[in-house]
ModelCIF file with pLDDT and N, C-alpha, C, O atoms, coordinates in Angstrom:
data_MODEL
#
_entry.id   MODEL 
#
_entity.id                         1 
_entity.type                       polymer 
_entity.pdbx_number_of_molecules   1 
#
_entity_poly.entity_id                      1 
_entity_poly.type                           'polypeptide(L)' 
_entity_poly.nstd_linkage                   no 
_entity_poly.nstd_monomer                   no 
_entity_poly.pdbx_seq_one_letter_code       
;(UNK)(UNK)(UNK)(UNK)(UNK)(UNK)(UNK)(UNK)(UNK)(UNK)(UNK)(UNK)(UNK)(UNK)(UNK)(UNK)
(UNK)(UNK)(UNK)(UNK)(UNK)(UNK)(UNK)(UNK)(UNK)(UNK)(UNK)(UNK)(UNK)(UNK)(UNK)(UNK)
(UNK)(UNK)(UNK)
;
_entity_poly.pdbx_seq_one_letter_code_can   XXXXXXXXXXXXXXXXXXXXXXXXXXXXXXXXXXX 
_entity_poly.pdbx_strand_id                 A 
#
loop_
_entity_poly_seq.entity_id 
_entity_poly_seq.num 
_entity_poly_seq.mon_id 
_entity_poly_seq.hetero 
1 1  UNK n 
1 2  UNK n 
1 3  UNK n 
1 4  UNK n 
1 5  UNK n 
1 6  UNK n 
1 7  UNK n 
1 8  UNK n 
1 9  UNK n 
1 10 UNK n 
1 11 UNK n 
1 12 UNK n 
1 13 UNK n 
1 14 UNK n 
1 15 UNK n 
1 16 UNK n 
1 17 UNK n 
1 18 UNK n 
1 19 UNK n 
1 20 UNK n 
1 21 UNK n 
1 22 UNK n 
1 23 UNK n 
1 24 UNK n 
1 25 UNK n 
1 26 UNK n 
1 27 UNK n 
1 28 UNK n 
1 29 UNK n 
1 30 UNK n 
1 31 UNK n 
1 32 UNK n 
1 33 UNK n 
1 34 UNK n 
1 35 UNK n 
#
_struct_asym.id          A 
_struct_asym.entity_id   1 
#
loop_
_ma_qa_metric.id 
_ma_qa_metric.mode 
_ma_qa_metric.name 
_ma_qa_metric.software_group_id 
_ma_qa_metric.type 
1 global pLDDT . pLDDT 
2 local  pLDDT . pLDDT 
#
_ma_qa_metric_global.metric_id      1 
_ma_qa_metric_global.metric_value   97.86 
_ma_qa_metric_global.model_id       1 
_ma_qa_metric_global.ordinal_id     1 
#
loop_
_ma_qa_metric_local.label_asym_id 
_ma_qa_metric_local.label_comp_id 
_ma_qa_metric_local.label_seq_id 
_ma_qa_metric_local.metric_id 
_ma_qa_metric_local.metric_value 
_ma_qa_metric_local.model_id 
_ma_qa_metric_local.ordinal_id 
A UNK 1  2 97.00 1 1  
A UNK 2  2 98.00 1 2  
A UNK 3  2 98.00 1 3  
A UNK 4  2 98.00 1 4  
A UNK 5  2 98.00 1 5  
A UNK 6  2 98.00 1 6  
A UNK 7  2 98.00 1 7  
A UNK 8  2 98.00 1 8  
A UNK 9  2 98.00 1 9  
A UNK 10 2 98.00 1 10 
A UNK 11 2 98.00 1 11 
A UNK 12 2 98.00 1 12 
A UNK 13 2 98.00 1 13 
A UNK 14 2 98.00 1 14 
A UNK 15 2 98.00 1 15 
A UNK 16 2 98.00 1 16 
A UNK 17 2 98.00 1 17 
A UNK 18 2 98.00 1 18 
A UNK 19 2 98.00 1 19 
A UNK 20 2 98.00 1 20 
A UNK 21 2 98.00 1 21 
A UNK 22 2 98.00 1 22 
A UNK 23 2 98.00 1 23 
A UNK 24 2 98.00 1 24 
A UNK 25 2 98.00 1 25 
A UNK 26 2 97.00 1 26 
A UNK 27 2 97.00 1 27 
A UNK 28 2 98.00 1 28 
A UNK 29 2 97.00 1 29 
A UNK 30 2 97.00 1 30 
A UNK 31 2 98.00 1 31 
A UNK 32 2 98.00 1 32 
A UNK 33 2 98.00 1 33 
A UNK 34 2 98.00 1 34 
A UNK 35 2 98.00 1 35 
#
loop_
_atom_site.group_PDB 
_atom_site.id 
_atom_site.type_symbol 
_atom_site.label_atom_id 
_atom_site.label_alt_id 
_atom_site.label_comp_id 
_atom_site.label_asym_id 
_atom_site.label_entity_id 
_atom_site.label_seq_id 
_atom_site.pdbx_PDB_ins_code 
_atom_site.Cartn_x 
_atom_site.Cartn_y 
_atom_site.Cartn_z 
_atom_site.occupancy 
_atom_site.B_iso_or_equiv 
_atom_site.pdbx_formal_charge 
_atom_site.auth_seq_id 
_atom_site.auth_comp_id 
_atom_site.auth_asym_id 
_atom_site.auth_atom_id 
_atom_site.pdbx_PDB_model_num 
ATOM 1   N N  . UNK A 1 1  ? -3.675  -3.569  8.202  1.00 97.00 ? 1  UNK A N  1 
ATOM 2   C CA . UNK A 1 1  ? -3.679  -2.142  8.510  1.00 97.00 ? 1  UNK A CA 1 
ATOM 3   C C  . UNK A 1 1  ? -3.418  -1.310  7.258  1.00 97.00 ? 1  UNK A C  1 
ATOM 4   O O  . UNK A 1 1  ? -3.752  -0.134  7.115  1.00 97.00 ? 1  UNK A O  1 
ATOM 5   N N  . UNK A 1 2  ? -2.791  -2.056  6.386  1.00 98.00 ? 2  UNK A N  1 
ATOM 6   C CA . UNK A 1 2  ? -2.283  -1.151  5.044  1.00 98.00 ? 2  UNK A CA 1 
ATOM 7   C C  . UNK A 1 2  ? -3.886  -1.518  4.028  1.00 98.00 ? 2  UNK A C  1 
ATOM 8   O O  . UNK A 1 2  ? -4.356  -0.703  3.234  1.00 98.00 ? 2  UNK A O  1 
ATOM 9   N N  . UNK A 1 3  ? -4.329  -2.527  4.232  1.00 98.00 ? 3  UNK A N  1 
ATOM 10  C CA . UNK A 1 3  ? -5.202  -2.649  3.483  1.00 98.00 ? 3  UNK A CA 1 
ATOM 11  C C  . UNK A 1 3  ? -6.421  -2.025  3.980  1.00 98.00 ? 3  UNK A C  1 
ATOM 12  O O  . UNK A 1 3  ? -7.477  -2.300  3.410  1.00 98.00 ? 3  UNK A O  1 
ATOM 13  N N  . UNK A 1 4  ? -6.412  -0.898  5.365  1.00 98.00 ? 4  UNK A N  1 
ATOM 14  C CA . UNK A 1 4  ? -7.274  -0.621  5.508  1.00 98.00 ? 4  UNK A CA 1 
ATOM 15  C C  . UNK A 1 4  ? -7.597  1.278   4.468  1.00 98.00 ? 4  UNK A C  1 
ATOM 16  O O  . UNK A 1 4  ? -8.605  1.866   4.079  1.00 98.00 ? 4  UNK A O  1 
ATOM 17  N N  . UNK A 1 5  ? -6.278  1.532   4.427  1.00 98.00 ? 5  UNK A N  1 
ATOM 18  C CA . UNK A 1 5  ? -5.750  2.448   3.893  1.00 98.00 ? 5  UNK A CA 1 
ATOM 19  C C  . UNK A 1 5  ? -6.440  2.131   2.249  1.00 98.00 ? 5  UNK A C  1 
ATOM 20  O O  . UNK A 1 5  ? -7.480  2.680   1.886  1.00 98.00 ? 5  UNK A O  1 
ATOM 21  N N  . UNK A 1 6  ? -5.919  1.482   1.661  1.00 98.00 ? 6  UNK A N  1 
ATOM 22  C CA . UNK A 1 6  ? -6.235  0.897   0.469  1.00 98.00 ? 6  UNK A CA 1 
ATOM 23  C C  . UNK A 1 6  ? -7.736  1.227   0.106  1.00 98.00 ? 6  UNK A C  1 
ATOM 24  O O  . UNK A 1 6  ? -8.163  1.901   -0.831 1.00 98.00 ? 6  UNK A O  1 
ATOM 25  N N  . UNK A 1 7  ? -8.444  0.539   1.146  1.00 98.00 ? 7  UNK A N  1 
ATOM 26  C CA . UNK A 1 7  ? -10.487 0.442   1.113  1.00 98.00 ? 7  UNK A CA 1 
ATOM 27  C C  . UNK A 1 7  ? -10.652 2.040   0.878  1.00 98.00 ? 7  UNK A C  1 
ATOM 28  O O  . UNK A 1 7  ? -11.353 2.564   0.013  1.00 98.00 ? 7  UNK A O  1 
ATOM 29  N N  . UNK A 1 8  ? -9.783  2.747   1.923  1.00 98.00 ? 8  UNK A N  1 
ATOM 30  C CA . UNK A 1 8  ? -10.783 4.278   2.478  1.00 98.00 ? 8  UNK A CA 1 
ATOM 31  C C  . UNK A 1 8  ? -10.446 5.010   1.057  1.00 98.00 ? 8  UNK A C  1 
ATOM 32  O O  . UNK A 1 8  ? -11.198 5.869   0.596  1.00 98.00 ? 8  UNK A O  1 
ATOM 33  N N  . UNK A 1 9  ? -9.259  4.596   0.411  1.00 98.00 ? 9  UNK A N  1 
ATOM 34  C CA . UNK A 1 9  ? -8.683  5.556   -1.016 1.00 98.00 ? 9  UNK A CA 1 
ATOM 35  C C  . UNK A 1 9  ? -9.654  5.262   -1.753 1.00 98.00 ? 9  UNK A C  1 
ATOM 36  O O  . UNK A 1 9  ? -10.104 6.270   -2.297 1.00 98.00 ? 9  UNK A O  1 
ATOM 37  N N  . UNK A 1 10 ? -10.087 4.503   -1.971 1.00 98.00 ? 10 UNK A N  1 
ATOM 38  C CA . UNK A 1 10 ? -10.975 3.573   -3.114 1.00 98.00 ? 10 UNK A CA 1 
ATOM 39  C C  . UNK A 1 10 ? -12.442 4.219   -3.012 1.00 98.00 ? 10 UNK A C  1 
ATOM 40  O O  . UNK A 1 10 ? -13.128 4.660   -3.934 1.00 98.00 ? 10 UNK A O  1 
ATOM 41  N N  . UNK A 1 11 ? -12.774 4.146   -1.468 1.00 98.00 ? 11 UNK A N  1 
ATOM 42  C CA . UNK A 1 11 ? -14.182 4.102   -1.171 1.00 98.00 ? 11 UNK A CA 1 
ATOM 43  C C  . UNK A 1 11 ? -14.184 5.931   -1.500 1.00 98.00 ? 11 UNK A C  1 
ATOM 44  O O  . UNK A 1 11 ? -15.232 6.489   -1.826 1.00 98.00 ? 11 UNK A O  1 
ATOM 45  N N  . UNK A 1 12 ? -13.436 6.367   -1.417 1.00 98.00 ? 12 UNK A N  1 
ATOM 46  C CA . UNK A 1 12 ? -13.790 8.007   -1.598 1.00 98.00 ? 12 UNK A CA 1 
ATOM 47  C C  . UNK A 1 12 ? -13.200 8.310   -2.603 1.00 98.00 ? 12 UNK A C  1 
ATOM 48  O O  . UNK A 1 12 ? -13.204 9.519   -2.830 1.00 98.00 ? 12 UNK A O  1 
ATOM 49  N N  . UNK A 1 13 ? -12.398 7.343   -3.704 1.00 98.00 ? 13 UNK A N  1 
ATOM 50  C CA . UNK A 1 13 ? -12.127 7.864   -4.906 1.00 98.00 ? 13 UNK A CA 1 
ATOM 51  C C  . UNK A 1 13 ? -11.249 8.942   -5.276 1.00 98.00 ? 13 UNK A C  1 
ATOM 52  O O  . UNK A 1 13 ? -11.297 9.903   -6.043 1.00 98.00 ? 13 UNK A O  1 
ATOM 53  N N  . UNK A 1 14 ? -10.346 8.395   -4.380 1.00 98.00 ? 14 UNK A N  1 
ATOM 54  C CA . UNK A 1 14 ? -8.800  9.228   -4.019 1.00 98.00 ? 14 UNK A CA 1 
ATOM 55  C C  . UNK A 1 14 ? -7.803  8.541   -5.299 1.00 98.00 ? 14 UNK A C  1 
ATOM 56  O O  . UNK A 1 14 ? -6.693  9.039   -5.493 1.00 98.00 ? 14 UNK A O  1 
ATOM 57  N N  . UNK A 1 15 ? -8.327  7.258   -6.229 1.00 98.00 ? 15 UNK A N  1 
ATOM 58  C CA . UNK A 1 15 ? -7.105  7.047   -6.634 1.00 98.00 ? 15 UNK A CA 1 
ATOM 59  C C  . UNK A 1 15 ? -6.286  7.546   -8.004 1.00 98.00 ? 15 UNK A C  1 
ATOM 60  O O  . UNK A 1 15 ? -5.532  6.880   -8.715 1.00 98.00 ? 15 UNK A O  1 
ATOM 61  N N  . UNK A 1 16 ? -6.709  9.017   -8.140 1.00 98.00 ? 16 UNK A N  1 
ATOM 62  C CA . UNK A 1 16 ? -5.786  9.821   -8.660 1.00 98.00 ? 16 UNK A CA 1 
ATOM 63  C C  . UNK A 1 16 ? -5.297  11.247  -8.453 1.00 98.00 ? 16 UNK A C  1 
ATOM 64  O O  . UNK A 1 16 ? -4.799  12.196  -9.058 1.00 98.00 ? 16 UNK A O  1 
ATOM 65  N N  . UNK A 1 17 ? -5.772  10.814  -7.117 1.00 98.00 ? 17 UNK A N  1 
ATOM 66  C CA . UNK A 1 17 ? -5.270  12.054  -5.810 1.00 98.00 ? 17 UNK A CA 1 
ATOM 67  C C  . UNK A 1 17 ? -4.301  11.307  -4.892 1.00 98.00 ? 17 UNK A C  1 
ATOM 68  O O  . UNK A 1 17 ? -3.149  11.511  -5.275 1.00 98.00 ? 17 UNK A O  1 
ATOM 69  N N  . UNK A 1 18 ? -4.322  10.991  -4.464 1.00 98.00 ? 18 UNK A N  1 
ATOM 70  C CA . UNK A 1 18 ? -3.135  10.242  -3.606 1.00 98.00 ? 18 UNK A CA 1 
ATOM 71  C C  . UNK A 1 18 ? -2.687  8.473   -3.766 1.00 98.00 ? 18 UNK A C  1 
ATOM 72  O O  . UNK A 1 18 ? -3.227  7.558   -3.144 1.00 98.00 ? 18 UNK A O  1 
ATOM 73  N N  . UNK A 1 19 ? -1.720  8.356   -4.632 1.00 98.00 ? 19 UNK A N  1 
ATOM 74  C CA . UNK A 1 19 ? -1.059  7.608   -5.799 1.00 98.00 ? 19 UNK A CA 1 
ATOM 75  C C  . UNK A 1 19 ? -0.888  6.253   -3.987 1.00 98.00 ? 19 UNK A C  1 
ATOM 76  O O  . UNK A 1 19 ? -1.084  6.557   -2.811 1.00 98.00 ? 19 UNK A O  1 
ATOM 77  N N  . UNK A 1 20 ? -0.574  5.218   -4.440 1.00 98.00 ? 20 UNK A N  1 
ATOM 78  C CA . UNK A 1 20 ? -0.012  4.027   -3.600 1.00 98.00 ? 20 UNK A CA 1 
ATOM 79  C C  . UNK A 1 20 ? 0.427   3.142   -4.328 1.00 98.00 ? 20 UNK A C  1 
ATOM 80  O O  . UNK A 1 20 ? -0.008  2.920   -5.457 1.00 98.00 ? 20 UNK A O  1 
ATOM 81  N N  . UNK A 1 21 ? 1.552   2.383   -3.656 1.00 98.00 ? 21 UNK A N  1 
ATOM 82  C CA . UNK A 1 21 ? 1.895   1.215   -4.326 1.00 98.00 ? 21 UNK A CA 1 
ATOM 83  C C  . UNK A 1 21 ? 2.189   0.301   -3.340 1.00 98.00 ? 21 UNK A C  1 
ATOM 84  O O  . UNK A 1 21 ? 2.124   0.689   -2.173 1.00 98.00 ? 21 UNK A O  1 
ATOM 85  N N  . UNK A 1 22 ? 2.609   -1.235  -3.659 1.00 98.00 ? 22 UNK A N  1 
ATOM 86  C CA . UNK A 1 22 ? 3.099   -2.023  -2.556 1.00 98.00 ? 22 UNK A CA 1 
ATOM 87  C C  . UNK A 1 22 ? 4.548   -2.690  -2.659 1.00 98.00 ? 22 UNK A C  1 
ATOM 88  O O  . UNK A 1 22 ? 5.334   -2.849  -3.592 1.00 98.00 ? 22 UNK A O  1 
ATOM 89  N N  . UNK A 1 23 ? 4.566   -3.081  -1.008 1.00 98.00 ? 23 UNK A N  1 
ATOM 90  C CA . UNK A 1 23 ? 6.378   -3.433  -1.207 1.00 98.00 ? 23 UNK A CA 1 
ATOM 91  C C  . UNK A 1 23 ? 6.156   -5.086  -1.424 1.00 98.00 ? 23 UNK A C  1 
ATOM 92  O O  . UNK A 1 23 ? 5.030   -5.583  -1.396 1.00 98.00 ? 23 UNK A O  1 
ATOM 93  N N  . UNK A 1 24 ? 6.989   -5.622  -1.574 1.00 98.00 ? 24 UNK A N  1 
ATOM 94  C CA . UNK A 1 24 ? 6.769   -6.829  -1.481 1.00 98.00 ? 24 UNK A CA 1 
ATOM 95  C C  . UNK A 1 24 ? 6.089   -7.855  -0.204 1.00 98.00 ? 24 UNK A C  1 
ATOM 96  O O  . UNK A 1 24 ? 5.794   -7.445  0.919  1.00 98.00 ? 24 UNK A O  1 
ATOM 97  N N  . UNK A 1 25 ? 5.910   -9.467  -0.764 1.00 98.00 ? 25 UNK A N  1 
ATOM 98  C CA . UNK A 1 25 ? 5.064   -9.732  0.130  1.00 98.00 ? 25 UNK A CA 1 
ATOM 99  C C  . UNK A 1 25 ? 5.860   -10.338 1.905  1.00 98.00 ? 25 UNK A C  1 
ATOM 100 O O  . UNK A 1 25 ? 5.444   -10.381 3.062  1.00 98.00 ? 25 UNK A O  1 
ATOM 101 N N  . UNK A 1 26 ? 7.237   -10.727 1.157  1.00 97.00 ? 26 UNK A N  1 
ATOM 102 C CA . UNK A 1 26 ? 8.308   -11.403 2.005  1.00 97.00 ? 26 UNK A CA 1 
ATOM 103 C C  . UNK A 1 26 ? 9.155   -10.320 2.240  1.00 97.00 ? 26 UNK A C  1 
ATOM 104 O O  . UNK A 1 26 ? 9.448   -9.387  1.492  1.00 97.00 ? 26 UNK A O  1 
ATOM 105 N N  . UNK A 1 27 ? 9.607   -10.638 3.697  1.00 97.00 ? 27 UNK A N  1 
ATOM 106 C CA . UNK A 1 27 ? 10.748  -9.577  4.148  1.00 97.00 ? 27 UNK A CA 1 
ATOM 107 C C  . UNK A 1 27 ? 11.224  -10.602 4.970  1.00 97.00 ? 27 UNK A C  1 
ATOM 108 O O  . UNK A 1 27 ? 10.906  -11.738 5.322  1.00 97.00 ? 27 UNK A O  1 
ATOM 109 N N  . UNK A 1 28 ? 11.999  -9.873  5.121  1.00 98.00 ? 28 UNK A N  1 
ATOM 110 C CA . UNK A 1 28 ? 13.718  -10.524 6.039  1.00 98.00 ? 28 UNK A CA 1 
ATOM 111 C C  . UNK A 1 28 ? 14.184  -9.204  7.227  1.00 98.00 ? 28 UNK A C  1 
ATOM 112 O O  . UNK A 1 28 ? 13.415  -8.302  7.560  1.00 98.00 ? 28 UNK A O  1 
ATOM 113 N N  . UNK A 1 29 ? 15.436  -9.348  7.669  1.00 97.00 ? 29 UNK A N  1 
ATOM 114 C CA . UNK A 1 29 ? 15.394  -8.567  8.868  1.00 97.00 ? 29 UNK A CA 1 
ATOM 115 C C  . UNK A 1 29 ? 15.806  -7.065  8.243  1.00 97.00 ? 29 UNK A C  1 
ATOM 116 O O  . UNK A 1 29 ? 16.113  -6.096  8.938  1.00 97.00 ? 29 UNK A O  1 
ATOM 117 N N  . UNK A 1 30 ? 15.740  -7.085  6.698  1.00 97.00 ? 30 UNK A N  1 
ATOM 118 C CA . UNK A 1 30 ? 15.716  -5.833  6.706  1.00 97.00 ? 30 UNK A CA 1 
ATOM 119 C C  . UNK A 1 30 ? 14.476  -4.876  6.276  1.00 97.00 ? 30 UNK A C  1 
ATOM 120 O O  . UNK A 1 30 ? 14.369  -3.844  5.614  1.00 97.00 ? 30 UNK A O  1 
ATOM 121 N N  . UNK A 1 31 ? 13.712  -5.615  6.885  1.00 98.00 ? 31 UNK A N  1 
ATOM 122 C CA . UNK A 1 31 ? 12.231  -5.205  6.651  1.00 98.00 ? 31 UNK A CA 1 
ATOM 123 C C  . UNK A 1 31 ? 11.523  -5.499  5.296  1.00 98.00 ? 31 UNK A C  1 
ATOM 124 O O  . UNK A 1 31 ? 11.628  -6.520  4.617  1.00 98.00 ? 31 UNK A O  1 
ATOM 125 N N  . UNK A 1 32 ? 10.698  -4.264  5.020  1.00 98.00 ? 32 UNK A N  1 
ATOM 126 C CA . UNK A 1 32 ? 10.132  -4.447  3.642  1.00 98.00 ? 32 UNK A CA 1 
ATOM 127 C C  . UNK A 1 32 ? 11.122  -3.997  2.551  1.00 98.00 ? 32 UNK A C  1 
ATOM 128 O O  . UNK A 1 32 ? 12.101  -3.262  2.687  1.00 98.00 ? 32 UNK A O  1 
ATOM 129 N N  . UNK A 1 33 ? 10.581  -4.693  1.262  1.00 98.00 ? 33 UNK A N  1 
ATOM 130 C CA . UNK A 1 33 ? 11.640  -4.257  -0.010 1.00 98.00 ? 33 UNK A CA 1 
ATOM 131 C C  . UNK A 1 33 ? 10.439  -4.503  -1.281 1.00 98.00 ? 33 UNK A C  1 
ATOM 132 O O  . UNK A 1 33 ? 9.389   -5.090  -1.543 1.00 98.00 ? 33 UNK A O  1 
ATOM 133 N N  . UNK A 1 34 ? 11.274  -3.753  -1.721 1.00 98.00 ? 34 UNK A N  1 
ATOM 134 C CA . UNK A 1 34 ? 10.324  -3.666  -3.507 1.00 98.00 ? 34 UNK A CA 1 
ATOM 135 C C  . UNK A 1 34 ? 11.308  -4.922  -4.020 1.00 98.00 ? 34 UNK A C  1 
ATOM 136 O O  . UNK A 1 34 ? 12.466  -5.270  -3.789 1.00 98.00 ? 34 UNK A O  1 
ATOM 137 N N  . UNK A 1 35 ? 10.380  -5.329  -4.712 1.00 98.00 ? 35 UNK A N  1 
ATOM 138 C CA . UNK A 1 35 ? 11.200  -6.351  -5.667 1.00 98.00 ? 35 UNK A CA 1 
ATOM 139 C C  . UNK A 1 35 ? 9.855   -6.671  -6.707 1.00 98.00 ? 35 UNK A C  1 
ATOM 140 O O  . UNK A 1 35 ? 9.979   -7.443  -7.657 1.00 98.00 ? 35 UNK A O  1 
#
């Protein structure tokens, strides 16, 4: 679902209009985390 987000930025050439990054790939019960 996040990677669908990802395609539509790309495909219309949003990516220095609306910036993204990702959290990590493993989570635990406190959800997602940057690492």
């Amino acid at each position: 679902y996040a990677q669908r987000v990802a395609i539509v930025r790309k495909l219309k050439g949003l990516e220095d209009v609306v910036t993204l990054s990702y959290v990590d790939d493993e989570r635990d019960g406190r959800g997602w985390a940057f690492r």
